[in-house]
N, C-alpha and C. Protein backbone atom coordinates (compact mmCIF):
# COMPACT_ATOMS: atom_id res chain seq x y z
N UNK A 1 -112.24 28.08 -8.19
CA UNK A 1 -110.92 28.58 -8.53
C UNK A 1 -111.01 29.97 -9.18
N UNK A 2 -112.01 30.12 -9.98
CA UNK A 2 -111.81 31.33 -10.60
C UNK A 2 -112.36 32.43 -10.03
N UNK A 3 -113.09 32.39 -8.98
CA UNK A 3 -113.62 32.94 -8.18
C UNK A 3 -112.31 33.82 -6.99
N UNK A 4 -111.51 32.99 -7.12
CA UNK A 4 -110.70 32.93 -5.88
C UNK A 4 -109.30 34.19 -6.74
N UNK A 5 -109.41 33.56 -7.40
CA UNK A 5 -108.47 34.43 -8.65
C UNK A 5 -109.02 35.68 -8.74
N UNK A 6 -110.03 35.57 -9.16
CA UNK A 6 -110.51 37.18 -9.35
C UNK A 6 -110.59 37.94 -8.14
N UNK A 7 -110.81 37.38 -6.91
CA UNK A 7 -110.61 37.94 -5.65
C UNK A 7 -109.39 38.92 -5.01
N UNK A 8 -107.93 37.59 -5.69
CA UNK A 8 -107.06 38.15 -5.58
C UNK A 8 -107.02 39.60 -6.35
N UNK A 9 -107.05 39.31 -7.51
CA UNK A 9 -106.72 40.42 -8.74
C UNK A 9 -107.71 41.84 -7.57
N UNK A 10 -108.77 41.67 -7.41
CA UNK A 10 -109.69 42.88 -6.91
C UNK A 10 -108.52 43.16 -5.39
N UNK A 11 -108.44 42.00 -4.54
CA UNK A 11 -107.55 42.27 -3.30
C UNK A 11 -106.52 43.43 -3.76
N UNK A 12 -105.39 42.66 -4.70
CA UNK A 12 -104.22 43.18 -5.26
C UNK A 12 -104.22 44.49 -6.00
N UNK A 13 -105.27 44.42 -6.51
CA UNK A 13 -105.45 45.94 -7.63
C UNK A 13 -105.99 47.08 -6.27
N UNK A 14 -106.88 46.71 -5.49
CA UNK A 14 -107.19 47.53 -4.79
C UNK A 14 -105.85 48.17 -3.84
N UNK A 15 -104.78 47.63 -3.06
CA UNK A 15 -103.65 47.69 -2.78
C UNK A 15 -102.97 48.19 -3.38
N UNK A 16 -102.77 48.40 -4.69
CA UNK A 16 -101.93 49.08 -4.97
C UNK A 16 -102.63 50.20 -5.83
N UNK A 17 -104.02 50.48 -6.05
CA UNK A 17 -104.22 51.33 -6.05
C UNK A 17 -104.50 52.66 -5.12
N UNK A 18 -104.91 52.04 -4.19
CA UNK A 18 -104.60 52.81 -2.34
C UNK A 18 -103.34 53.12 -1.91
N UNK A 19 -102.54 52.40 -2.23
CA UNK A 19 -100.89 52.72 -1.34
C UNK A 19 -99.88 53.56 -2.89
N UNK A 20 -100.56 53.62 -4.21
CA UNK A 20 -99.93 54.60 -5.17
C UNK A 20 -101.08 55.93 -4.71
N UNK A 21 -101.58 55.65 -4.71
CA UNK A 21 -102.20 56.99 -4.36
C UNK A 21 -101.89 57.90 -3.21
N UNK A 22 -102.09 57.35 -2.30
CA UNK A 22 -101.76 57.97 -0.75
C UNK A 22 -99.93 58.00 -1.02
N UNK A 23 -99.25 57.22 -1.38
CA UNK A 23 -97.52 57.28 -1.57
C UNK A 23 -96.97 58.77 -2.77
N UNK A 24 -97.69 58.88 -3.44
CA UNK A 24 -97.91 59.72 -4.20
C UNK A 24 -98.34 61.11 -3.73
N UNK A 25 -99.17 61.03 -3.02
CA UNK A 25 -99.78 62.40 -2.34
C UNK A 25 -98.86 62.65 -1.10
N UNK A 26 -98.22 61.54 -0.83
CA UNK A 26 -97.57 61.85 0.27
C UNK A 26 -95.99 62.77 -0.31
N UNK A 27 -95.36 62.36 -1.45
CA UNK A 27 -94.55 62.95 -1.63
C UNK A 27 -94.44 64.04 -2.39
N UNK A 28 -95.42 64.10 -3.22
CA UNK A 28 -96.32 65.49 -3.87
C UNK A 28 -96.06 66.41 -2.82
N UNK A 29 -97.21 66.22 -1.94
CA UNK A 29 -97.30 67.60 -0.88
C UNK A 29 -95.88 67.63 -0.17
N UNK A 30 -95.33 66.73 0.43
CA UNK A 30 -93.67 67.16 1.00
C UNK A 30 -92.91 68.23 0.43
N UNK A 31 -92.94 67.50 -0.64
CA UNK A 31 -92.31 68.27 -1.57
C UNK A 31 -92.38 69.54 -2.35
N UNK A 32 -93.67 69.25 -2.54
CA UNK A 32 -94.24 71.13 -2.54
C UNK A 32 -94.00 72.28 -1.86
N UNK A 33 -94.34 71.16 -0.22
CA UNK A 33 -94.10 72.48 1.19
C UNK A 33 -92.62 72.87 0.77
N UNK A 34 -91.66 71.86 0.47
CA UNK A 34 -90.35 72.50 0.62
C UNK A 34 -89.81 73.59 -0.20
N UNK A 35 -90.86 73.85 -1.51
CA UNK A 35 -90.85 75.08 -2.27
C UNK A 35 -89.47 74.96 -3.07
N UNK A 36 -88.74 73.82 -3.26
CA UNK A 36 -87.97 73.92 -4.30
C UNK A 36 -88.10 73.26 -5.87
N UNK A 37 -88.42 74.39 -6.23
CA UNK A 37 -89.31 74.25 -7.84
C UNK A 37 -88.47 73.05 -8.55
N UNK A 38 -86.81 72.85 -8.75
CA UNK A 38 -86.37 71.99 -9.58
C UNK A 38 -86.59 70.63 -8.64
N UNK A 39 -87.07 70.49 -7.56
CA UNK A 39 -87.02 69.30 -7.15
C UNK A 39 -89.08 69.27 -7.22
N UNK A 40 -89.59 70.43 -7.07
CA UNK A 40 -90.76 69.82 -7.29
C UNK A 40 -91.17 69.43 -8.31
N UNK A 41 -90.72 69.70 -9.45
CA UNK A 41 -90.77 69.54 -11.03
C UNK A 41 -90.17 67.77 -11.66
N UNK A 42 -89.61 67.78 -10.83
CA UNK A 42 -89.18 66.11 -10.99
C UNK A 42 -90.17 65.29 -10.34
N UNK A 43 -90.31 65.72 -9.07
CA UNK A 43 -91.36 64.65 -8.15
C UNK A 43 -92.95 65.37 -8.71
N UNK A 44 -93.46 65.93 -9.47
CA UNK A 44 -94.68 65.86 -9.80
C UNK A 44 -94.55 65.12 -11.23
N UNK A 45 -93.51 65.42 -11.78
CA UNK A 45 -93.48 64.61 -13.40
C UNK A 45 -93.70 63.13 -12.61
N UNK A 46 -93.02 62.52 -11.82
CA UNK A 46 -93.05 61.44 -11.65
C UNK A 46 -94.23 60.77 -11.36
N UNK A 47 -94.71 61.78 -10.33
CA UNK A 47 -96.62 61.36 -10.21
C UNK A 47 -97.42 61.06 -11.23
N UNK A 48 -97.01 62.10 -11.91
CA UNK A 48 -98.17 61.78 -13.18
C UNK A 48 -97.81 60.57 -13.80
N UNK A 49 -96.48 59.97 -13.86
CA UNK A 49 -96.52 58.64 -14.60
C UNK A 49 -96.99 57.76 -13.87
N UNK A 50 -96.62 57.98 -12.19
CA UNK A 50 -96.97 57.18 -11.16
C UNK A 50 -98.71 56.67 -11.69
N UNK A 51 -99.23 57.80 -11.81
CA UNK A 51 -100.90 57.57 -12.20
C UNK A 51 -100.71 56.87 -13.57
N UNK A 52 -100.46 57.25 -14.24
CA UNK A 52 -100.46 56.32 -15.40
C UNK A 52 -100.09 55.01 -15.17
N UNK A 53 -98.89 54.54 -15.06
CA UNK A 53 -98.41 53.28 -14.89
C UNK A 53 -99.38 52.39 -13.94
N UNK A 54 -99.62 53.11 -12.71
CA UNK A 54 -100.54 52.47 -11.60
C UNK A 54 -101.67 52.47 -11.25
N UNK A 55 -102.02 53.23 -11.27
CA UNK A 55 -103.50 54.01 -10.37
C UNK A 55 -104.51 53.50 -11.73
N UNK A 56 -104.15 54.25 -12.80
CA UNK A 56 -105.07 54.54 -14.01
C UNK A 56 -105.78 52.90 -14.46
N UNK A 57 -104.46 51.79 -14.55
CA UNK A 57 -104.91 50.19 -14.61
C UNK A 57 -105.45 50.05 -13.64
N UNK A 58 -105.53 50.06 -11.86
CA UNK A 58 -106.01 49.49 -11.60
C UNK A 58 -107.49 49.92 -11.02
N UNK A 59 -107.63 51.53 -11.16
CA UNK A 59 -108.98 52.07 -11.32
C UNK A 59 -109.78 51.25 -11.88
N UNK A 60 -109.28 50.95 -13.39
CA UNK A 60 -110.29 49.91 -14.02
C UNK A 60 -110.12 48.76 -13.82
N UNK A 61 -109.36 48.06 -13.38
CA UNK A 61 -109.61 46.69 -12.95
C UNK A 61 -110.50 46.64 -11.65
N UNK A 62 -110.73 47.20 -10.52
CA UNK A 62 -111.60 47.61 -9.72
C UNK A 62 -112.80 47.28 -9.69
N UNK A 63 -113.14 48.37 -10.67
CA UNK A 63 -114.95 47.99 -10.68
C UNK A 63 -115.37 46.66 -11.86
N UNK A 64 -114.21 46.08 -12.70
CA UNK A 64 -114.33 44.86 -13.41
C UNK A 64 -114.26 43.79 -12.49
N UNK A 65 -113.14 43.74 -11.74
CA UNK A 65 -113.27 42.62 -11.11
C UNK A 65 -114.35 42.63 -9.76
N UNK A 66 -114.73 43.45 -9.26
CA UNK A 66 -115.66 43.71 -7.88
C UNK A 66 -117.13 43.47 -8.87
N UNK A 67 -117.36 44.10 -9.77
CA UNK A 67 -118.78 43.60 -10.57
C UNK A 67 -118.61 41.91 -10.85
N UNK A 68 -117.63 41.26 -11.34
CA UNK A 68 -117.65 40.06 -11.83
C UNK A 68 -117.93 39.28 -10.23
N UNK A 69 -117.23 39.82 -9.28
CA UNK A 69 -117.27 38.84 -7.94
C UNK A 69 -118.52 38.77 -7.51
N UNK A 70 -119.23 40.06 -8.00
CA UNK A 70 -120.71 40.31 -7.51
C UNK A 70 -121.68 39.38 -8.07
N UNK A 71 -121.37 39.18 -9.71
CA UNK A 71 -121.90 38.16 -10.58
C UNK A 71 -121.79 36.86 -10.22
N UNK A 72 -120.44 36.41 -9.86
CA UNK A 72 -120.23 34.93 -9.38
C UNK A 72 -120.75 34.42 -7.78
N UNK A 73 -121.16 35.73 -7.42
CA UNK A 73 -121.33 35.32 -6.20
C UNK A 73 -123.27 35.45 -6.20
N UNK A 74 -123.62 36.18 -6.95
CA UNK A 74 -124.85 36.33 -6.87
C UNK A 74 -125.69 37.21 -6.04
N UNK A 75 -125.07 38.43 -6.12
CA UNK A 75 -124.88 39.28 -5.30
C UNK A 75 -126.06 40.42 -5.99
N UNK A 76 -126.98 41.16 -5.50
CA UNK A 76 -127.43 42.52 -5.68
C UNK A 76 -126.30 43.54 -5.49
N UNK A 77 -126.13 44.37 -6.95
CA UNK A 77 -125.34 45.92 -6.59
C UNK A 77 -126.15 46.19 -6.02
N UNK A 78 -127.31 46.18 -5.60
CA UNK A 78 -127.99 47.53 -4.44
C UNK A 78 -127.97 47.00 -3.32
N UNK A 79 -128.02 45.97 -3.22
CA UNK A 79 -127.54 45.39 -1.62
C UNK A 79 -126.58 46.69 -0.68
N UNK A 80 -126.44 46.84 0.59
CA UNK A 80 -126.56 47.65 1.56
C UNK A 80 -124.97 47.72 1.47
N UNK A 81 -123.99 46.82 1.80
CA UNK A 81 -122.84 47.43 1.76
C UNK A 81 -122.04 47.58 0.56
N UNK A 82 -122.71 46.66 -0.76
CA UNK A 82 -122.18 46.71 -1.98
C UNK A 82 -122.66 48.64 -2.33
N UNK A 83 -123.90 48.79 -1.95
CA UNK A 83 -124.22 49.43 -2.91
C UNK A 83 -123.45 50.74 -2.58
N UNK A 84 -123.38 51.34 -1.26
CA UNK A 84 -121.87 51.91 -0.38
C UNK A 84 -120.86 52.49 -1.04
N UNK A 85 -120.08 50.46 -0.94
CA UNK A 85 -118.83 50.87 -2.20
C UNK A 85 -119.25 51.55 -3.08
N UNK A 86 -120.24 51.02 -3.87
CA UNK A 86 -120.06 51.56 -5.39
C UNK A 86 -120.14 52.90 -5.44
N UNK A 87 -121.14 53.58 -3.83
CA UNK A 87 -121.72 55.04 -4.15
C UNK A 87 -119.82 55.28 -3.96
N UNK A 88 -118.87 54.98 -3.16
CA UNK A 88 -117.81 55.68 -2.72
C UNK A 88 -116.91 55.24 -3.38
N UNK A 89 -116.52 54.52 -4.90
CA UNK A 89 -116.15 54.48 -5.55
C UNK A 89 -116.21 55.50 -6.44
N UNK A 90 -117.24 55.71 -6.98
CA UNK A 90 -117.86 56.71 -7.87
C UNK A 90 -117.04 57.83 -7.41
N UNK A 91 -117.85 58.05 -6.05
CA UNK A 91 -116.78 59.75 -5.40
C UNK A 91 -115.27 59.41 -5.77
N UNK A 92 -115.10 58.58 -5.51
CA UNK A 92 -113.22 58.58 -5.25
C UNK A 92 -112.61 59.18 -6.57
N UNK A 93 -113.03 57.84 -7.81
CA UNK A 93 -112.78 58.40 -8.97
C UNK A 93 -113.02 59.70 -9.42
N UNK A 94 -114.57 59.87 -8.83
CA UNK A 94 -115.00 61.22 -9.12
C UNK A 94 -114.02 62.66 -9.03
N UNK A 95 -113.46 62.47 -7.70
CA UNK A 95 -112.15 62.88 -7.14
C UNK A 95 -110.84 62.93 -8.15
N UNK A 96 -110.77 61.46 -8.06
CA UNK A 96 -109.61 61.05 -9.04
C UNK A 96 -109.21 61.53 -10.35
N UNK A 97 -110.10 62.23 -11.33
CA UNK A 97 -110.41 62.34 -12.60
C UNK A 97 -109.57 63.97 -12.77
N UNK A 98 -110.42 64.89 -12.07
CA UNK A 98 -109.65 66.24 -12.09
C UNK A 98 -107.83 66.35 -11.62
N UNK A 99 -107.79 65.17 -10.29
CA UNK A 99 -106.57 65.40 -10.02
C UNK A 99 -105.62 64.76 -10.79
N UNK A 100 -105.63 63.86 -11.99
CA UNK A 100 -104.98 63.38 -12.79
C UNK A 100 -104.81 64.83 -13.46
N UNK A 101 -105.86 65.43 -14.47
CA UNK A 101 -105.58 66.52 -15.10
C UNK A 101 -104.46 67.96 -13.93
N UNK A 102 -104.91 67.77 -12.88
CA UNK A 102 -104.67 68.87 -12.03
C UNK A 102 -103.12 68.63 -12.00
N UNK A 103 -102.43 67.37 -11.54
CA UNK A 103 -101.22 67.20 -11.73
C UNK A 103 -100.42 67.30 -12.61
N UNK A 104 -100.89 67.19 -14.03
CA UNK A 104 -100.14 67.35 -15.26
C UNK A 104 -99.73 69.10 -15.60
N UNK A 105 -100.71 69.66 -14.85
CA UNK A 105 -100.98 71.46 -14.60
C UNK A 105 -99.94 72.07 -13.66
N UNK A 106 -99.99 70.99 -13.03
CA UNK A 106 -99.08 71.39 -11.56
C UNK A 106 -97.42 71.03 -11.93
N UNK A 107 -97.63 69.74 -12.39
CA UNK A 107 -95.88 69.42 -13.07
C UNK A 107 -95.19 71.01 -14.44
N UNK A 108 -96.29 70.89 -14.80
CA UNK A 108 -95.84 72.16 -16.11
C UNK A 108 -95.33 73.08 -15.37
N UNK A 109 -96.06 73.64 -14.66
CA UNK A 109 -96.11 74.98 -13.79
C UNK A 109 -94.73 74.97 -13.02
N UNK A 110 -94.44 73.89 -12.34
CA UNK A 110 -93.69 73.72 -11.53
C UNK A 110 -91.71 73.53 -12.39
N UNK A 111 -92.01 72.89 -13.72
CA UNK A 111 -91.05 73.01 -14.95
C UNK A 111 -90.84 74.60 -15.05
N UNK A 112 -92.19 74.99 -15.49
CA UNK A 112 -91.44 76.54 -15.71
C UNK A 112 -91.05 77.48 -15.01
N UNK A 113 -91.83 76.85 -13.76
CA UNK A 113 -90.86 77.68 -12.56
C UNK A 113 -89.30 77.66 -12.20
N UNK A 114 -89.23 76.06 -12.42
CA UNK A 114 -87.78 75.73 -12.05
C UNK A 114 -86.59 75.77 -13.52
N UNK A 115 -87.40 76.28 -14.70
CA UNK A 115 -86.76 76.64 -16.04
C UNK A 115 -86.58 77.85 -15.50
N UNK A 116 -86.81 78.42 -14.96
CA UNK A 116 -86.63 80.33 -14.85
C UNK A 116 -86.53 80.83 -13.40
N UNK A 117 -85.89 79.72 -13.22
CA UNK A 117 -85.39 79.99 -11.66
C UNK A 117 -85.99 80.76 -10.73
N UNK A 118 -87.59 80.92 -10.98
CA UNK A 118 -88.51 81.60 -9.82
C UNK A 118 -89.38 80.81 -9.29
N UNK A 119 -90.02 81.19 -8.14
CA UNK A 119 -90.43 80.81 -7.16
C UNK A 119 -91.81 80.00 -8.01
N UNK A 120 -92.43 79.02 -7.13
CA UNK A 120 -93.64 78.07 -7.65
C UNK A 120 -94.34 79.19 -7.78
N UNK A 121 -95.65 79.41 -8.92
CA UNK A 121 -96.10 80.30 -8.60
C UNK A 121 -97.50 80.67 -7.70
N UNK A 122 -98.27 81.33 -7.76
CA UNK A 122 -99.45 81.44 -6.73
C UNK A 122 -100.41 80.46 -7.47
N UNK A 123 -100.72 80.25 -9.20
CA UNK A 123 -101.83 79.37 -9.18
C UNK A 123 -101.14 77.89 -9.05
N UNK A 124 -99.76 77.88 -9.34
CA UNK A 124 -99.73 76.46 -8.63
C UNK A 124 -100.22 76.19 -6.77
N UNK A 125 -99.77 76.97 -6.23
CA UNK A 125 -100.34 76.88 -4.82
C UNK A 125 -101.86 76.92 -5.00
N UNK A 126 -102.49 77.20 -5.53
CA UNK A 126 -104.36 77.16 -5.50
C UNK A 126 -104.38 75.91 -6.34
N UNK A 127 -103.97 75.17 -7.26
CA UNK A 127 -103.97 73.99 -7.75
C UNK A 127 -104.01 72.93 -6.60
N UNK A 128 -102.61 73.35 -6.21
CA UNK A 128 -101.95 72.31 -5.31
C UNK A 128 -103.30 72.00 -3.93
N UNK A 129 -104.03 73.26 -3.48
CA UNK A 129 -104.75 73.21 -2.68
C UNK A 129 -106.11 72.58 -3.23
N UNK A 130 -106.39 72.85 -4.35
CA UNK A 130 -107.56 71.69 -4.66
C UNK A 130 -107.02 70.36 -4.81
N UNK A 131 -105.55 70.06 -5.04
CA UNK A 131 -105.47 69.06 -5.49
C UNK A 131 -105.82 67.88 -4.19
N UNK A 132 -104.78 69.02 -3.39
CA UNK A 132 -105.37 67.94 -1.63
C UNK A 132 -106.24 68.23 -1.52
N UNK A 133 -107.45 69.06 -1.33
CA UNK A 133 -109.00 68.87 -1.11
C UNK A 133 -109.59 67.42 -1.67
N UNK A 134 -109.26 67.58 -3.14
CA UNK A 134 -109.81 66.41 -3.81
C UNK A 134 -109.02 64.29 -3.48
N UNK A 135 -107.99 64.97 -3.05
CA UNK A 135 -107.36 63.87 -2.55
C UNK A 135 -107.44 63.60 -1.52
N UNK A 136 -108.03 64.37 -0.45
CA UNK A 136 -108.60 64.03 0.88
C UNK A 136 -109.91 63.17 0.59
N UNK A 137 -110.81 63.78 -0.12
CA UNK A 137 -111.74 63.25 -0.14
C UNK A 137 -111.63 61.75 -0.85
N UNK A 138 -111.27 61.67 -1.45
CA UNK A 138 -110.96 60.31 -2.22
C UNK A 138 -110.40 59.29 -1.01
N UNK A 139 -109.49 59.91 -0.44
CA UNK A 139 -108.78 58.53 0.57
C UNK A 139 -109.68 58.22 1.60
N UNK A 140 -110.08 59.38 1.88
CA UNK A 140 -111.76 58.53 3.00
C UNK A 140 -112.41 57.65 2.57
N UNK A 141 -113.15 58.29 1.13
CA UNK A 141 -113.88 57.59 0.72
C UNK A 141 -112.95 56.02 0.10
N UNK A 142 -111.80 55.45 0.04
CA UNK A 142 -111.59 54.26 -0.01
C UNK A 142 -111.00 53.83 1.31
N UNK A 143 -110.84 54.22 2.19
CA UNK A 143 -110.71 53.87 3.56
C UNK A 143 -112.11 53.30 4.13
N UNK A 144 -113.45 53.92 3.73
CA UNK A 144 -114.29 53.40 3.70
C UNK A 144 -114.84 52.07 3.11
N UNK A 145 -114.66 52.08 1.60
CA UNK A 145 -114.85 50.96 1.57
C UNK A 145 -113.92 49.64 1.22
N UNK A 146 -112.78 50.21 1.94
CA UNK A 146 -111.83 48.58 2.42
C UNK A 146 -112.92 48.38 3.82
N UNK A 147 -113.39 49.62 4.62
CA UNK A 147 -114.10 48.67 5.70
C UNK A 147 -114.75 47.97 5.19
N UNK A 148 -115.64 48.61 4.42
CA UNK A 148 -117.05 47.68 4.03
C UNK A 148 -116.89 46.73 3.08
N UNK A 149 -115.32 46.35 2.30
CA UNK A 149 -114.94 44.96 2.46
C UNK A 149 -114.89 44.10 2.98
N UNK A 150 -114.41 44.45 4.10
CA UNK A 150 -113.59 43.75 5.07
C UNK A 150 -115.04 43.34 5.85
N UNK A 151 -115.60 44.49 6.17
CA UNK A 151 -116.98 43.67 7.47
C UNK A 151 -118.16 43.09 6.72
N UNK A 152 -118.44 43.61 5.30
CA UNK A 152 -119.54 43.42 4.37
C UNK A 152 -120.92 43.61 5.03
N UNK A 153 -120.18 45.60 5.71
CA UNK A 153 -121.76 45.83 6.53
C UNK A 153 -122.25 45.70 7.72
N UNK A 154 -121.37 44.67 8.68
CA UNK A 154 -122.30 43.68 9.30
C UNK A 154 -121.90 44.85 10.60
């Protein structure tokens, strides 16, 4: 039973840490392209809570509950597709860490643009462009390992 529980929790946390993320980036960048500062200034404030409220819990529930399943199951972390995840976990977050800060940079920027009724400015656009660099890389790398959930390698 408890095995099965914690499965869920890792299933569930992983889900909605994949579909806030990618849902998030999806309306981030829309909304950016459309270059209207008082509407981008709302939809990046919102991201950043989005990460807080969502992403940020279940980041860490993640590698708690995927280590404990590993424990109950009797599993080697270095084993071949565990060890995978973990390397493409690491990246993701790795990823993940700047663009939390990067967004809180990008919401400001995007406030004082739309406080002073001028255009987003150029380092928000070079933000914004690492921000998707770094968020590209992150969604591969957990697109990856829902495979190597899902097949465990094989």
């Amino acid at each position: 039973m408890t095995y099965l529980v914690i499965k869920w929790l890792h299933v569930l946390s992983s889900t909605i840490l994949f579909g806030t993320g990618i849902g998030s980036a999806f309306y981030m960048l829309l909304t950016s392209l459309g270059r209207d500062a008082r509407t981008v200034a709302r939809v990046t404030r919102l991201v950043v809570i989005a990460d807080w409220l969502f992403t940020t819990p279940t980041a860490i529930l993640q590698p708690a509950t995927g280590l404990y399943l590993a424990h109950l199951a009797n599993m080697q972390l270095a084993s071949g597709w565990l060890a995978w995840s973990i390397g493409l976990y690491v990246l993701a977050i790795g990823c993940w860490l700047p663009v939390v800060f990067l967004q809180m940079r990008l919401a400001a920027s995007a406030r004082v643009s739309a406080e002073t009724g001028t255009p987003l400015s150029a380092a928000y656009w070079r933000m914004l462009w690492i921000w998707v660099a770094l968020g590209a890389i992150a969604f591969f790398a957990f697109v990856g390992i829902f495979w190597l959930m899902v097949t465990k390698g094989a």
